[in-house]
C-alpha atoms as a PDB file:
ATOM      1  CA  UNK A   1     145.054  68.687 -18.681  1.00  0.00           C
ATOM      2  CA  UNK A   2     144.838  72.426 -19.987  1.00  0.00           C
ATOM      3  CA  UNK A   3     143.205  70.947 -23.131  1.00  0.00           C
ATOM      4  CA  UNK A   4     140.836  69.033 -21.467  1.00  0.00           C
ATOM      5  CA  UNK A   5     139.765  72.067 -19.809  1.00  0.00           C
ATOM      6  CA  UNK A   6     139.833  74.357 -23.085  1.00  0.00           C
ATOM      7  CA  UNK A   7     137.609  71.365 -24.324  1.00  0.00           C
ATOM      8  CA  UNK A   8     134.935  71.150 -21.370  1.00  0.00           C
ATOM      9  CA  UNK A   9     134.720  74.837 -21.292  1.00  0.00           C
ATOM     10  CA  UNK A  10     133.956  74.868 -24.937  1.00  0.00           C
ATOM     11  CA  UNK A  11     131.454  72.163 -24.548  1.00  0.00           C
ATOM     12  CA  UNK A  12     129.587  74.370 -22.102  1.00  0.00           C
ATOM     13  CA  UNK A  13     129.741  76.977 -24.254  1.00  0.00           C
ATOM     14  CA  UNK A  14     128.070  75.305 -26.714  1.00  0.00           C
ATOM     15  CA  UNK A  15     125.688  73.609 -24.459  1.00  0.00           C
ATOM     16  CA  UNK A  16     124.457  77.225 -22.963  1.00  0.00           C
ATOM     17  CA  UNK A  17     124.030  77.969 -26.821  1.00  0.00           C
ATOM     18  CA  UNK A  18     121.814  75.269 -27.826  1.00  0.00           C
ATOM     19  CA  UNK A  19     120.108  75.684 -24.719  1.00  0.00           C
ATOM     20  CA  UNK A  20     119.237  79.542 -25.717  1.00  0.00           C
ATOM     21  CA  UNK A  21     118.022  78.234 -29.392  1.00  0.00           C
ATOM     22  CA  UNK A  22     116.175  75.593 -27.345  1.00  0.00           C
ATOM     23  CA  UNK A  23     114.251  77.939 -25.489  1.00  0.00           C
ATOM     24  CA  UNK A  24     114.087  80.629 -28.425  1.00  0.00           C
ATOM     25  CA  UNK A  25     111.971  77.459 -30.125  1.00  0.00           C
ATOM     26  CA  UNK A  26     110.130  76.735 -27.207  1.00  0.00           C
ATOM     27  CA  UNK A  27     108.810  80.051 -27.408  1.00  0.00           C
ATOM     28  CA  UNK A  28     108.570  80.122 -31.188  1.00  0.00           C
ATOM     29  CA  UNK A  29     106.292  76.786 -30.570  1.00  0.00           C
ATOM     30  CA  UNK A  30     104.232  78.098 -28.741  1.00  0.00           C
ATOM     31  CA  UNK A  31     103.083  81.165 -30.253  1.00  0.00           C
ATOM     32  CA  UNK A  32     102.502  78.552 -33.305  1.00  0.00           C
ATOM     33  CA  UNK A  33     100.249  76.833 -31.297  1.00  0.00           C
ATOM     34  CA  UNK A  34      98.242  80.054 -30.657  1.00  0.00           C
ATOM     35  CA  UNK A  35      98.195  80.980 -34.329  1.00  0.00           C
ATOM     36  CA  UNK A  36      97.239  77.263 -35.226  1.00  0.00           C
ATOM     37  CA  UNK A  37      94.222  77.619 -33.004  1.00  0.00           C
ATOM     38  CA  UNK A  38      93.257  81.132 -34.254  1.00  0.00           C
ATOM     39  CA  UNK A  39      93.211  80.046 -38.091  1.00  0.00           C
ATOM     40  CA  UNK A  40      91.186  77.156 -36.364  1.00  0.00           C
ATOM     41  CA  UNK A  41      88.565  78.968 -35.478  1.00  0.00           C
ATOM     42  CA  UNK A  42      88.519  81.328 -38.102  1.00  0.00           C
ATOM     43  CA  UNK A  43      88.242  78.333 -40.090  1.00  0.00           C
ATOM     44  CA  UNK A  44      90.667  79.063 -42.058  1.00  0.00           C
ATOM     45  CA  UNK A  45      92.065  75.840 -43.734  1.00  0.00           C
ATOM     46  CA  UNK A  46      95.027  76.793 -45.798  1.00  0.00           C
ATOM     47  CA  UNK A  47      96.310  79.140 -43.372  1.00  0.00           C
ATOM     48  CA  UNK A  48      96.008  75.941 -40.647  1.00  0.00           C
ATOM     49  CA  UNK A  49      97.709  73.873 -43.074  1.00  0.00           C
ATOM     50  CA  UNK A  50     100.894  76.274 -43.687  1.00  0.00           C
ATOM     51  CA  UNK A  51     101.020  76.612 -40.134  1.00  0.00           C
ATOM     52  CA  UNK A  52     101.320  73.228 -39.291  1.00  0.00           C
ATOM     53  CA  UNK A  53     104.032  72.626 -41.829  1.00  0.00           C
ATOM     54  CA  UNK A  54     105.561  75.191 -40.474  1.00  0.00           C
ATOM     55  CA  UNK A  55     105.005  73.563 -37.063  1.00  0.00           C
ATOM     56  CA  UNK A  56     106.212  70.120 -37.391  1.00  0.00           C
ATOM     57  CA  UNK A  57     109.298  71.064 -38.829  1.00  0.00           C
ATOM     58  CA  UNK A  58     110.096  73.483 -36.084  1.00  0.00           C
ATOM     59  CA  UNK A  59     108.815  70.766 -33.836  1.00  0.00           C
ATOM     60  CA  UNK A  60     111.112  68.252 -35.513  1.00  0.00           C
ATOM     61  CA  UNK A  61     114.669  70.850 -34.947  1.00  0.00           C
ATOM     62  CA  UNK A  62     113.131  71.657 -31.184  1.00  0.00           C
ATOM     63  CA  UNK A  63     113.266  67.393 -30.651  1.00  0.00           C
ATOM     64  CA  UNK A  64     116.975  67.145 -31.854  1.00  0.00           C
ATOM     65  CA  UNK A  65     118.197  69.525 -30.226  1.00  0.00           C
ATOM     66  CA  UNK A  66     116.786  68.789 -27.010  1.00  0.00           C
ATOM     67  CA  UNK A  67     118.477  65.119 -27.981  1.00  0.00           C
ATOM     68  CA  UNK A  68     121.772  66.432 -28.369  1.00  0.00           C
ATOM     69  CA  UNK A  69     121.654  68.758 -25.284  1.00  0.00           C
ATOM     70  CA  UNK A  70     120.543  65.865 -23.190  1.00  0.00           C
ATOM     71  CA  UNK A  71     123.482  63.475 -24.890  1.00  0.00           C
ATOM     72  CA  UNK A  72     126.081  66.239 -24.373  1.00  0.00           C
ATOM     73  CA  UNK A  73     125.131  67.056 -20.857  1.00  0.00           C
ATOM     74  CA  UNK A  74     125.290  63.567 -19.935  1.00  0.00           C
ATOM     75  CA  UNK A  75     128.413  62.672 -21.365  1.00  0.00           C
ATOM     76  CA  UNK A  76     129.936  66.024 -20.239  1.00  0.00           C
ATOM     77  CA  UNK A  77     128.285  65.120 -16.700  1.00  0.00           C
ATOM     78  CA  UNK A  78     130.256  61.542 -16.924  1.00  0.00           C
ATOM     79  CA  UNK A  79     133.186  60.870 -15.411  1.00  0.00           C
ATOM     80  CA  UNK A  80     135.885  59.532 -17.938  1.00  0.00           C
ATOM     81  CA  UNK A  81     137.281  56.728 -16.303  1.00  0.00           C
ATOM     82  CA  UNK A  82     141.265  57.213 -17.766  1.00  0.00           C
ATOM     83  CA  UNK A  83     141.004  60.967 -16.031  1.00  0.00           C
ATOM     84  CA  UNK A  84     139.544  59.495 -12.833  1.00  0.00           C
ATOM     85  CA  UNK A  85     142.545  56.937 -12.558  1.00  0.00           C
ATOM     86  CA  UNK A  86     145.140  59.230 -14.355  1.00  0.00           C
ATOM     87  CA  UNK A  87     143.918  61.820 -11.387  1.00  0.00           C
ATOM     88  CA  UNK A  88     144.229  59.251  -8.661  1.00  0.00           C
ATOM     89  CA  UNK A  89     147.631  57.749  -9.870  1.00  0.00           C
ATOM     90  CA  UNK A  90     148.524  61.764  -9.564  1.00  0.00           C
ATOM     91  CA  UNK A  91     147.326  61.842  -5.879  1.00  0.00           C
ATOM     92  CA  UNK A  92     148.933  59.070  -5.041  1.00  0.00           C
ATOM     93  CA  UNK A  93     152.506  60.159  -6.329  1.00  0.00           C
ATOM     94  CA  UNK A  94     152.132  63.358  -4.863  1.00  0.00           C
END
């Protein structure tokens, strides 16, 4: 039981992390987008064209990780059903 709690509270841990680099990359996005549009209307091709590089391959991490954090969440948000009856037969006896 004490290491299933060591492990959930690592989990969250780690899921408040990726959630920070999640919203770090949100942000990062977005002031892409603004810089994609500038070099847009300063017709300014190349710069454009390093900037959406640059773009869909932040885009591409931002995707994932959102992924994982969703995956993690859910399964951390899941109840495991040996604990559930392992904690009832525990009830039960006591």
């Amino acid at each position: 039981k004490k290491k299933a709690r060591k492990q959930t509270m690592n989990n969250t841990m780690y899921l408040d992390e990726l959630m920070q680099e999640i919203d770090y990359l949100e942000e990062q996005l977005g002031y892409l987008q603004l810089e994609m549009q500038k070099a847009r209307q300063d017709e300014n091709t190349k710069e454009y064209a390093r900037l959406a590089r640059l773009y869909l391959s932040m885009q591409k991490s931002y995707l994932n990780m959102c992924a994982e954090h969703s995956t993690l969440d859910e399964a951390e948000n899941a109840a495991d059903p040996l604990l559930s009856f392992a904690e009832g037969a525990q009830v039960q006896s006591a």
